[in-house]
PDB file of N, CA and C in Angstrom:
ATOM      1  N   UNK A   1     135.414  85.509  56.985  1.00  0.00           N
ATOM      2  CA  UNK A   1     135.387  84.861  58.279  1.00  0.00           C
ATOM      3  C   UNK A   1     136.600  83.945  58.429  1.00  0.00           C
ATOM      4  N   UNK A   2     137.044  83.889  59.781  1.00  0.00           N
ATOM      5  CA  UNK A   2     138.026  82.830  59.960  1.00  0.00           C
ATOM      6  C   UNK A   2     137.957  81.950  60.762  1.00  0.00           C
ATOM      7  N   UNK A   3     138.396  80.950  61.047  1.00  0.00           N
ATOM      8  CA  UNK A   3     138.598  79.697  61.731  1.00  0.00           C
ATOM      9  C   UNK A   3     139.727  79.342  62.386  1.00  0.00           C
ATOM     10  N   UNK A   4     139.455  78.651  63.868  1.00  0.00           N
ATOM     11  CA  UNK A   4     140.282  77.945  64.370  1.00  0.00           C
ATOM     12  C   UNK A   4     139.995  76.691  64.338  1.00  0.00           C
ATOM     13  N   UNK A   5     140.292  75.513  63.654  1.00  0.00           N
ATOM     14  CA  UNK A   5     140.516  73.900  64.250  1.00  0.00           C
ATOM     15  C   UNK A   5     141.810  73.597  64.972  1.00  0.00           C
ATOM     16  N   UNK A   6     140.884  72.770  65.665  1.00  0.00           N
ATOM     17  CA  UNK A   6     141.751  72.158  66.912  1.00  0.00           C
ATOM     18  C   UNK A   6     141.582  70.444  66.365  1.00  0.00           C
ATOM     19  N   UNK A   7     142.919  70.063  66.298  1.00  0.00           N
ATOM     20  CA  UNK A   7     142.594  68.670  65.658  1.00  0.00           C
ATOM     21  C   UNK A   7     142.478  67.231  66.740  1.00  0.00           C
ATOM     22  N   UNK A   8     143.097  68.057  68.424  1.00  0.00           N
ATOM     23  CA  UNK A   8     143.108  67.579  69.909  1.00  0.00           C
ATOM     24  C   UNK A   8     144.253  66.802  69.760  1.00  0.00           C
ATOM     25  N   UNK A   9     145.431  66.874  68.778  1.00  0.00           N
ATOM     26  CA  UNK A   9     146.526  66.486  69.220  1.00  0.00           C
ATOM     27  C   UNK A   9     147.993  67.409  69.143  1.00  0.00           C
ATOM     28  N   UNK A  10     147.455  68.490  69.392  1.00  0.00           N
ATOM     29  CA  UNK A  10     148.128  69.363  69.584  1.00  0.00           C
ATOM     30  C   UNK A  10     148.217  70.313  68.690  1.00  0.00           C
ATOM     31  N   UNK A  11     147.732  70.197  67.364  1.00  0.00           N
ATOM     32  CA  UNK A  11     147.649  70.879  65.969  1.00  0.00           C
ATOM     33  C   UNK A  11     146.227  72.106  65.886  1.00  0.00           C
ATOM     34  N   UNK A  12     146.975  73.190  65.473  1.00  0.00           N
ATOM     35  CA  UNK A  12     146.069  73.964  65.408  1.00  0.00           C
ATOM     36  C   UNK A  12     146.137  74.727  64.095  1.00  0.00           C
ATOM     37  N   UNK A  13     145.445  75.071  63.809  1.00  0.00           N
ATOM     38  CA  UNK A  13     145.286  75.752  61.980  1.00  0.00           C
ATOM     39  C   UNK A  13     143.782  76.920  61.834  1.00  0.00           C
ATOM     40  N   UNK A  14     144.750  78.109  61.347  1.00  0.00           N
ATOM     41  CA  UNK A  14     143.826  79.460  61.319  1.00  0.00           C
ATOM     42  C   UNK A  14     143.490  78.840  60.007  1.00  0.00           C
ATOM     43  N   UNK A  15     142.061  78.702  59.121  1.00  0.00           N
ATOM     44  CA  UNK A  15     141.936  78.690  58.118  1.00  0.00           C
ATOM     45  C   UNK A  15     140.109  80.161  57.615  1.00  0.00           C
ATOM     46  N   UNK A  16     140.608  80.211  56.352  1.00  0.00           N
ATOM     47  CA  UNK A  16     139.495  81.301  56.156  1.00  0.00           C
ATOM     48  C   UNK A  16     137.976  80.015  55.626  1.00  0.00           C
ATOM     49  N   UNK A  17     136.907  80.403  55.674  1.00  0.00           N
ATOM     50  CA  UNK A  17     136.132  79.956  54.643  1.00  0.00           C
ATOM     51  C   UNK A  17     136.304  78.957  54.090  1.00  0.00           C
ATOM     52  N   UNK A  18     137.200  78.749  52.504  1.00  0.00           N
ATOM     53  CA  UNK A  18     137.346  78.085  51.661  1.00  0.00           C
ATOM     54  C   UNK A  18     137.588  77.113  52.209  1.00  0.00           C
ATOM     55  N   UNK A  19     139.392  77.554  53.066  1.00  0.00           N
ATOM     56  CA  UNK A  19     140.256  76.632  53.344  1.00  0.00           C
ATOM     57  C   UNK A  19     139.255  75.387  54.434  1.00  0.00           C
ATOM     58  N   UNK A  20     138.125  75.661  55.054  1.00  0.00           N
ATOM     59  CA  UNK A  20     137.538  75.141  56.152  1.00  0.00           C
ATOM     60  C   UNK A  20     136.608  73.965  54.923  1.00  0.00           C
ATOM     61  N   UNK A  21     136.293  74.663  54.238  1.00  0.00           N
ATOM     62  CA  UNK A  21     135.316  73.662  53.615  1.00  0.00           C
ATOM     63  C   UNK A  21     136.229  72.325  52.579  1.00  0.00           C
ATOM     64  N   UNK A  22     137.228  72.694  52.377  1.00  0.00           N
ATOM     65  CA  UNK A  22     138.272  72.172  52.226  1.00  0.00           C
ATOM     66  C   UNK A  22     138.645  70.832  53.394  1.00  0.00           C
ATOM     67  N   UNK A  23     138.910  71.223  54.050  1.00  0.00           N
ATOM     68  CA  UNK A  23     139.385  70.351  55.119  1.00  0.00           C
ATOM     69  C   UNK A  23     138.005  69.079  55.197  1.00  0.00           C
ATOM     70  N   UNK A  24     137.083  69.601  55.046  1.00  0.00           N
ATOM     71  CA  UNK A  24     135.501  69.056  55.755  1.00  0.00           C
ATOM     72  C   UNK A  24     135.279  67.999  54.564  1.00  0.00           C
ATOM     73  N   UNK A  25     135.703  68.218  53.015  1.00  0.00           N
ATOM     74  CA  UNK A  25     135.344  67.644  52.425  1.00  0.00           C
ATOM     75  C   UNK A  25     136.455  66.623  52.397  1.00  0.00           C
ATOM     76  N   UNK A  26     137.636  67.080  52.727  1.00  0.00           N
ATOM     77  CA  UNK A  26     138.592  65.930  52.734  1.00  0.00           C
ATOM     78  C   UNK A  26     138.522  64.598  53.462  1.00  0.00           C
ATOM     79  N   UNK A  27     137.665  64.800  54.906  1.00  0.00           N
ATOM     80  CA  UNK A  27     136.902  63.968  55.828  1.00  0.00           C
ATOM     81  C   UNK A  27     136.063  63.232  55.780  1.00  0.00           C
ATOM     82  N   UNK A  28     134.995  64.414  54.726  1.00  0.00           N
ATOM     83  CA  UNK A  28     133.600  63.736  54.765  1.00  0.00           C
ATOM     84  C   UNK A  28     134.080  63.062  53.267  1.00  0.00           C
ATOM     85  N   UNK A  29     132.486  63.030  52.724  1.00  0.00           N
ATOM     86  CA  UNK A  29     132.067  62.457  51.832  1.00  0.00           C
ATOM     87  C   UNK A  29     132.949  62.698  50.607  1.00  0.00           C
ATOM     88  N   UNK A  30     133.715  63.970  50.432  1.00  0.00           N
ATOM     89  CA  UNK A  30     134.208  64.054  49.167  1.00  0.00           C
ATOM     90  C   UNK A  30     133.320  65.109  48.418  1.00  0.00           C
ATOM     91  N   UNK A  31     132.139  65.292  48.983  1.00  0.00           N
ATOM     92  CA  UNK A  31     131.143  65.921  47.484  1.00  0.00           C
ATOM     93  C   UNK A  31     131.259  67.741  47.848  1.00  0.00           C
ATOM     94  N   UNK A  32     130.691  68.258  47.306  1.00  0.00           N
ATOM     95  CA  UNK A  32     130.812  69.867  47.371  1.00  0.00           C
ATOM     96  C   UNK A  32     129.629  70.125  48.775  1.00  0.00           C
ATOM     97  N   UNK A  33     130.369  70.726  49.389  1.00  0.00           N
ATOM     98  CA  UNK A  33     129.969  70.983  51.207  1.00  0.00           C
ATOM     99  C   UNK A  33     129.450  72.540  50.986  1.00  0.00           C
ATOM    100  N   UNK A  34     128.350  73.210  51.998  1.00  0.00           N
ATOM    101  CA  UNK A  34     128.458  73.946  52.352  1.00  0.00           C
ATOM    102  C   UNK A  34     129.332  74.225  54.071  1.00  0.00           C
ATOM    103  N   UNK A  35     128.957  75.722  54.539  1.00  0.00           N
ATOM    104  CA  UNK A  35     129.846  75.881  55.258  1.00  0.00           C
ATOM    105  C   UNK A  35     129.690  74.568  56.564  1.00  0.00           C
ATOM    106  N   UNK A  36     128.470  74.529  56.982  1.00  0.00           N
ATOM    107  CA  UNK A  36     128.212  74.073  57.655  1.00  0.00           C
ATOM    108  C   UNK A  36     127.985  72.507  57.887  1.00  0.00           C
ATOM    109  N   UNK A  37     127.866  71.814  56.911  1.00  0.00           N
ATOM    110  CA  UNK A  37     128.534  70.595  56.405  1.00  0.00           C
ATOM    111  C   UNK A  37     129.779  70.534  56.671  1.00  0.00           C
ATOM    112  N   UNK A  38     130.425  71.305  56.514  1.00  0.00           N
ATOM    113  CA  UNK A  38     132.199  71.280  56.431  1.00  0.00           C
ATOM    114  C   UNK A  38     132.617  70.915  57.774  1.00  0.00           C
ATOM    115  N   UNK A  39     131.812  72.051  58.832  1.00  0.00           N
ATOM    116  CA  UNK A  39     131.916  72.296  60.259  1.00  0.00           C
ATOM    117  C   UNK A  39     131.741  70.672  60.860  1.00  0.00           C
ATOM    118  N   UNK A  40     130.266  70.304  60.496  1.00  0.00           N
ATOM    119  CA  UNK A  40     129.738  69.131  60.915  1.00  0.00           C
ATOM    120  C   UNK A  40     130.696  68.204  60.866  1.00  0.00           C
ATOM    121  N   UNK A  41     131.308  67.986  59.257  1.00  0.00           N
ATOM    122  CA  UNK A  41     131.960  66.813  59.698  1.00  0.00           C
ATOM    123  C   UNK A  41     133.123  66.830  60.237  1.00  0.00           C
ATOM    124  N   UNK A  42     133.872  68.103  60.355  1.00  0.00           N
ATOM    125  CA  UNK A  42     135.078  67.762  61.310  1.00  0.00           C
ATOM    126  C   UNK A  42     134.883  67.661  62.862  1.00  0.00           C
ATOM    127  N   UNK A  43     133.868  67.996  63.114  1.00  0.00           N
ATOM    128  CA  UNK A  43     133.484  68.071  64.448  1.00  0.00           C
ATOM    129  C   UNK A  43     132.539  65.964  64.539  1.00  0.00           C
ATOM    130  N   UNK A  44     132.237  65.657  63.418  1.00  0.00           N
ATOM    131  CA  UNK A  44     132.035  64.458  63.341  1.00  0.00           C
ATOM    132  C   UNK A  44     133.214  63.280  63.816  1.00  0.00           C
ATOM    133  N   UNK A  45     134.541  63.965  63.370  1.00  0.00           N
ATOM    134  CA  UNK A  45     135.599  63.205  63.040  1.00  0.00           C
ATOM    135  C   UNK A  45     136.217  63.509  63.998  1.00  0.00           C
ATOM    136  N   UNK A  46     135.924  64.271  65.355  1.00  0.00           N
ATOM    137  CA  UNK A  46     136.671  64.675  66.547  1.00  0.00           C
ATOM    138  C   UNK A  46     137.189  65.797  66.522  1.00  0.00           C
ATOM    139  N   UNK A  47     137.247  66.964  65.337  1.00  0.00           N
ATOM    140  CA  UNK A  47     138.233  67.971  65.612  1.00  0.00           C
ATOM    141  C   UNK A  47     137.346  69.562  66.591  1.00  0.00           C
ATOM    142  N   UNK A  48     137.690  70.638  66.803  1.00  0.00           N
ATOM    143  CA  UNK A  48     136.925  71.062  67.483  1.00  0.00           C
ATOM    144  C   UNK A  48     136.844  72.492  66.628  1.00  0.00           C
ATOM    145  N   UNK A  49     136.000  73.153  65.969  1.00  0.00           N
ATOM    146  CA  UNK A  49     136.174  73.998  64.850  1.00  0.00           C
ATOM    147  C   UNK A  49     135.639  75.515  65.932  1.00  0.00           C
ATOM    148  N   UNK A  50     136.365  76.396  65.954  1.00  0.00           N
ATOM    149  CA  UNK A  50     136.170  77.506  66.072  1.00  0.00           C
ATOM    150  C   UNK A  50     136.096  78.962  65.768  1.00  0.00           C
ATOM    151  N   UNK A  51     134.795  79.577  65.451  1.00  0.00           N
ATOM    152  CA  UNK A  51     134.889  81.069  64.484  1.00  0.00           C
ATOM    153  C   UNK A  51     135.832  82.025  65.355  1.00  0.00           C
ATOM    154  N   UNK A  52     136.760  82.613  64.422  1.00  0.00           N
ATOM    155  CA  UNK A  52     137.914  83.740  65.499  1.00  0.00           C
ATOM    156  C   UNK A  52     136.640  84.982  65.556  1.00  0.00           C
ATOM    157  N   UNK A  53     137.347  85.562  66.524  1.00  0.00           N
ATOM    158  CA  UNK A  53     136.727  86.945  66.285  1.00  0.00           C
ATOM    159  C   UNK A  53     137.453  87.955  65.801  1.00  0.00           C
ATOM    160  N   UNK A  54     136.656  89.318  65.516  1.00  0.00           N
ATOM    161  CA  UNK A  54     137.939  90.432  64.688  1.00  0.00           C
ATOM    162  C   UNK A  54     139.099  90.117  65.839  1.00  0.00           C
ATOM    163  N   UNK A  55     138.873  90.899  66.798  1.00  0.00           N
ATOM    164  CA  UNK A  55     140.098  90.871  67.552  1.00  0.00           C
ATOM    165  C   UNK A  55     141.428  89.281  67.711  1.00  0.00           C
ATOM    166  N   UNK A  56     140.766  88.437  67.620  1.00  0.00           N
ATOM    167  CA  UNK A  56     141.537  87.603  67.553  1.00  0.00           C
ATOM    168  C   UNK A  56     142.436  87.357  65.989  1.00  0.00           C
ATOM    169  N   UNK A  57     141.943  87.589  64.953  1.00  0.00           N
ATOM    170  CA  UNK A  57     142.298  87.635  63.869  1.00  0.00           C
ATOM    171  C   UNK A  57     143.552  88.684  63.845  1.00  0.00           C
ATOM    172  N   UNK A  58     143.113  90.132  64.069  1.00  0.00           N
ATOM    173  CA  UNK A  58     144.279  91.204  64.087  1.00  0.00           C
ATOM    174  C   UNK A  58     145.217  90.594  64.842  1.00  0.00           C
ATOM    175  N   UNK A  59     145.238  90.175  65.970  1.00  0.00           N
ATOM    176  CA  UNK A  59     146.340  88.914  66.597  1.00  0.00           C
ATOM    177  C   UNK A  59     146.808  88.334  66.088  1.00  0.00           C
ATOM    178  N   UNK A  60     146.535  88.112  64.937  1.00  0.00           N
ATOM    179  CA  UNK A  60     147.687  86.761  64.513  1.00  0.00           C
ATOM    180  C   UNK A  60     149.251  87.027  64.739  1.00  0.00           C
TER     181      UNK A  60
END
């Protein structure tokens, strides 16, 4: 699966999976996140997290 965050200052970043739970823990708490934890807290912290779809992915 892939991801779009939108960080709302102009920054945008395709990340897969990992890279998402990555980001989430860098925000949050620090501790081992699932996916949806990850989601939560960047969307906690203002960013706006979005699943691509196939077609958008083959786009890159």
């Amino acid at each position: 699966m892939r991801f779009l965050i939108d960080t709302n200052d102009g920054f945008h970043e395709r990340v897969n999976e990992q890279e998402l739970i990555k980001w989430g823990s860098s925000l949050g708490l620090g501790i081992e996140m699932t996916l949806s934890d990850a989601i939560q807290s960047l969307e906690n912290y203002g960013y706006k997290v979005e699943r691509l779809e196939e077609k958008e992915i083959l786009g890159e």
